[in-house]
Protein backbone atom coordinates (compact mmCIF):
# COMPACT_ATOMS: atom_id res chain seq x y z
CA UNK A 1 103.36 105.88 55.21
CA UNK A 2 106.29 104.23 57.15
CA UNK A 3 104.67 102.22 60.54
CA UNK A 4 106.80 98.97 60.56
CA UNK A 5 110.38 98.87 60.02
CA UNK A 6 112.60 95.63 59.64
CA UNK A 7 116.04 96.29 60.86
CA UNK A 8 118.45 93.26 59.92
CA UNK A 9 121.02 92.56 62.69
CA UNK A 10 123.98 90.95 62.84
CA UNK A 11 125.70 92.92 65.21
CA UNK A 12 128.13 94.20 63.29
CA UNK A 13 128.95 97.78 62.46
CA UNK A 14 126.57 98.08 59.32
CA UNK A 15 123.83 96.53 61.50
CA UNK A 16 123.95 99.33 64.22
CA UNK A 17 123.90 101.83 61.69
CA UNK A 18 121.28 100.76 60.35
CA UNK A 19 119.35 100.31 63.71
CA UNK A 20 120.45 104.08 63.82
CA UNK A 21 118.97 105.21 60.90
CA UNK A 22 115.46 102.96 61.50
CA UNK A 23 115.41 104.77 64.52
CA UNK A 24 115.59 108.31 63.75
CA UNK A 25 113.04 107.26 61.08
CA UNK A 26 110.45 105.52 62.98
CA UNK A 27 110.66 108.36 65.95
CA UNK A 28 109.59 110.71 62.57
CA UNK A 29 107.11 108.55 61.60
CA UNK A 30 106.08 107.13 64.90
CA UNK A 31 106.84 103.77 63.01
CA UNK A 32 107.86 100.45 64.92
CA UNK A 33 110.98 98.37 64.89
CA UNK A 34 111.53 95.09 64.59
CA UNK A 35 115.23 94.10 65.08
CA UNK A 36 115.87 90.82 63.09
CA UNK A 37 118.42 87.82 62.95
CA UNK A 38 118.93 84.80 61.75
CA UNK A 39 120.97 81.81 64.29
CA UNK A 40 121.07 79.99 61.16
CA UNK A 41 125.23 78.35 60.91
CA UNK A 42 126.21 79.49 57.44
CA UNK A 43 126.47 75.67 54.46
CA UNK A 44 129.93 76.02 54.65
CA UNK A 45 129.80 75.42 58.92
CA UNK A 46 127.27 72.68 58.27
CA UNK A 47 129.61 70.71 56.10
CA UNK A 48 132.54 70.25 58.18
CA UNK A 49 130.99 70.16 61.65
CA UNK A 50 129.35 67.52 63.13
CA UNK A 51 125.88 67.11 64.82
CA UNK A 52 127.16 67.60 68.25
CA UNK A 53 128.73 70.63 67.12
CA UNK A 54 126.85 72.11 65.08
CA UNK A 55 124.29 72.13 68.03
CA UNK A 56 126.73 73.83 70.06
CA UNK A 57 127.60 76.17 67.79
CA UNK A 58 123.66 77.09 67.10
CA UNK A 59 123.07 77.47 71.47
CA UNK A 60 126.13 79.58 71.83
CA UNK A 61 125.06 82.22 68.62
CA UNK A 62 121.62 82.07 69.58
CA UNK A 63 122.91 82.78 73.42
CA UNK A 64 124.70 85.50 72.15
CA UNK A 65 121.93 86.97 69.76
CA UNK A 66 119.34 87.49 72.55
CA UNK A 67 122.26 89.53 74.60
CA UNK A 68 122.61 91.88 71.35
CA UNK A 69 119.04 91.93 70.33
CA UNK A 70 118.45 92.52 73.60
CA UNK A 71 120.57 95.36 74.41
CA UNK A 72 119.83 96.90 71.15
CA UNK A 73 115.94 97.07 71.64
CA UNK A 74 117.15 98.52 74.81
CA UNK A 75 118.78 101.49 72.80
CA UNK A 76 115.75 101.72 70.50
CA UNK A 77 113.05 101.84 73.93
CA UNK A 78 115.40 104.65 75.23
CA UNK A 79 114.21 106.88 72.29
CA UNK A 80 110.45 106.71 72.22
CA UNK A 81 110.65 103.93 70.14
CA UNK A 82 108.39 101.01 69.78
CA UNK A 83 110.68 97.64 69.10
CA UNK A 84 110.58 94.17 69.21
CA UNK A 85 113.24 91.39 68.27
CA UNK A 86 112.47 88.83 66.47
CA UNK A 87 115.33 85.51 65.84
CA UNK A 88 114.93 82.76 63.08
CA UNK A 89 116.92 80.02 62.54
CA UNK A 90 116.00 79.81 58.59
CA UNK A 91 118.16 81.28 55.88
CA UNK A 92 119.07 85.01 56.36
CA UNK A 93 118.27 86.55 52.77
CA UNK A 94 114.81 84.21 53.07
CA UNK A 95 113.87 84.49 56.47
CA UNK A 96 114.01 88.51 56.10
CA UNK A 97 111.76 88.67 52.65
CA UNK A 98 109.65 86.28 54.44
CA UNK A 99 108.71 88.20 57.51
CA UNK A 100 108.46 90.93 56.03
CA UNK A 101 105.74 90.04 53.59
CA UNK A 102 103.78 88.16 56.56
CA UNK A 103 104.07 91.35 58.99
CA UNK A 104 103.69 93.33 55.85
CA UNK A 105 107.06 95.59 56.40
CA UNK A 106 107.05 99.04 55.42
CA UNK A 107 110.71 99.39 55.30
CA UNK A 108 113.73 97.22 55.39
CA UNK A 109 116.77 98.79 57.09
CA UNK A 110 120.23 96.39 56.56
CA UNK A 111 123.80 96.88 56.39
CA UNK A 112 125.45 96.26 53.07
CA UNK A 113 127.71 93.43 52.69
CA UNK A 114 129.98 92.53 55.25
CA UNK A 115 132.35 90.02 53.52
CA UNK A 116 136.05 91.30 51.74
CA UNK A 117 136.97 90.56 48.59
CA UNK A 118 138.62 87.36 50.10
CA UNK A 119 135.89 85.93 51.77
CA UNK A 120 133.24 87.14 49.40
CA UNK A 121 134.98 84.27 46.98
CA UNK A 122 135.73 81.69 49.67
CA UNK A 123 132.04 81.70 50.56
CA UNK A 124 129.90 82.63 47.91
CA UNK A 125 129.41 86.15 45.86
CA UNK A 126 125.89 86.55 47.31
CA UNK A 127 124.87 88.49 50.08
CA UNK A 128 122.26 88.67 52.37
CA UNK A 129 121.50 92.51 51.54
CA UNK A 130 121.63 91.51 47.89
CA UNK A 131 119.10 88.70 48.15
CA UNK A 132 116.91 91.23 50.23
CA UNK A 133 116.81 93.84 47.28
CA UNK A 134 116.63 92.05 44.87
CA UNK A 135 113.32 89.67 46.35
CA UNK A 136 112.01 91.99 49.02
CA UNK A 137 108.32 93.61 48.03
CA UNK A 138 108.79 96.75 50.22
CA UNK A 139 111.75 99.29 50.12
CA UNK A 140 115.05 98.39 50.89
CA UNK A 141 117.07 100.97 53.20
CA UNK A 142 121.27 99.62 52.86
CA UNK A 143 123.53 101.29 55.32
CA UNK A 144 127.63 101.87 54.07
CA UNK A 145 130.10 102.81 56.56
C-alpha cells in the first residue's frame, strides 16, 4: 500500500509532471507527498568558482527552491493532498535514496533525465534518476515528456 510518496523536484518540466502524477496517486491512495530537492552546486560549479561564490550561488538556488517548493506544495494542498517539502544540500542521486530509506518511502516519483546529448557528455553520463533506480529500495515512478 502506497502512504508516502517522494516526488524529486527540480523545477523543471519532468519534475511537475511528476508532482502531477504523485498527486493523482496519493489523492487514490490517500498517500502523502513529500516534494524533494537538493541546493547542492553541481562538481563541475565547485571547481571553477570560488568560496565567495560558490556561497552566493548556494543562497540564491536555495532562495529560489523554497519559492518553487513552496508554490508547488501549494498546488498539491489545493487537491486534498497531504505534502511537505523537504531541501538538502547533499548529493541529489544520494540525498533522495537516503531519505527515502529513513522516512521509509513507498514510492519515488522523478523526472527522467534532463541533460541533451551535449551536456550529458560535458558533465557526466549519470543521472540523478539513474542513480535513484538503480540504488533506491522502494519503486521508482520516472516521468517522460
Amino acid at each position: 500500500m502506497i502512504k508516502k510518496i517522494l516526488v524529486a523536484y527540480d523545477s523543471g518540466k519532468k519534475s511537475h509532471k511528476a508532482l502531477e502524477i504523485a498527486a493523482e496517486i496519493a489523492k487514490n491512495c490517500d498517500a502523502e507527498i513529500y516534494i524533494f530537492t537538493s541546493v547542492k552546486m553541481p562538481g563541475i560549479v565547485t571547481s571553477v568558482a570560488d568560496q565567495d561564490m560558490l556561497k552566493d550561488l548556494e543562497y540564491k538556488s536555495l532562495d529560489y527552491f523554497k519559492s518553487e517548493l513552496q508554490e508547488a506544495e501549494e498546488k498539491v494542498k489545493n487537491q486534498g493532498v497531504r505534502v511537505q517539502t523537504v531541501i538538502v544540500k547533499d548529493s541529489p542521486g544520494a540525498a533522495i535514496v537516503r531519505f527515502a530509506e529513513k522516512e521509509k518511502i513507498d514510492l519515488i516519483a522523478i523526472g527522467s533525465r534532463n541533460r541533451g546529448f551535449i551536456e550529458g557528455i560535458m558533465l557526466g553520463l549519470g543521472s540523478v534518476s539513474n542513480y535513484v533506480t538503480q540504488n533506491a529500495r522502494c519503486p521508482v515512478l520516472i516521468t517522460k515528456d
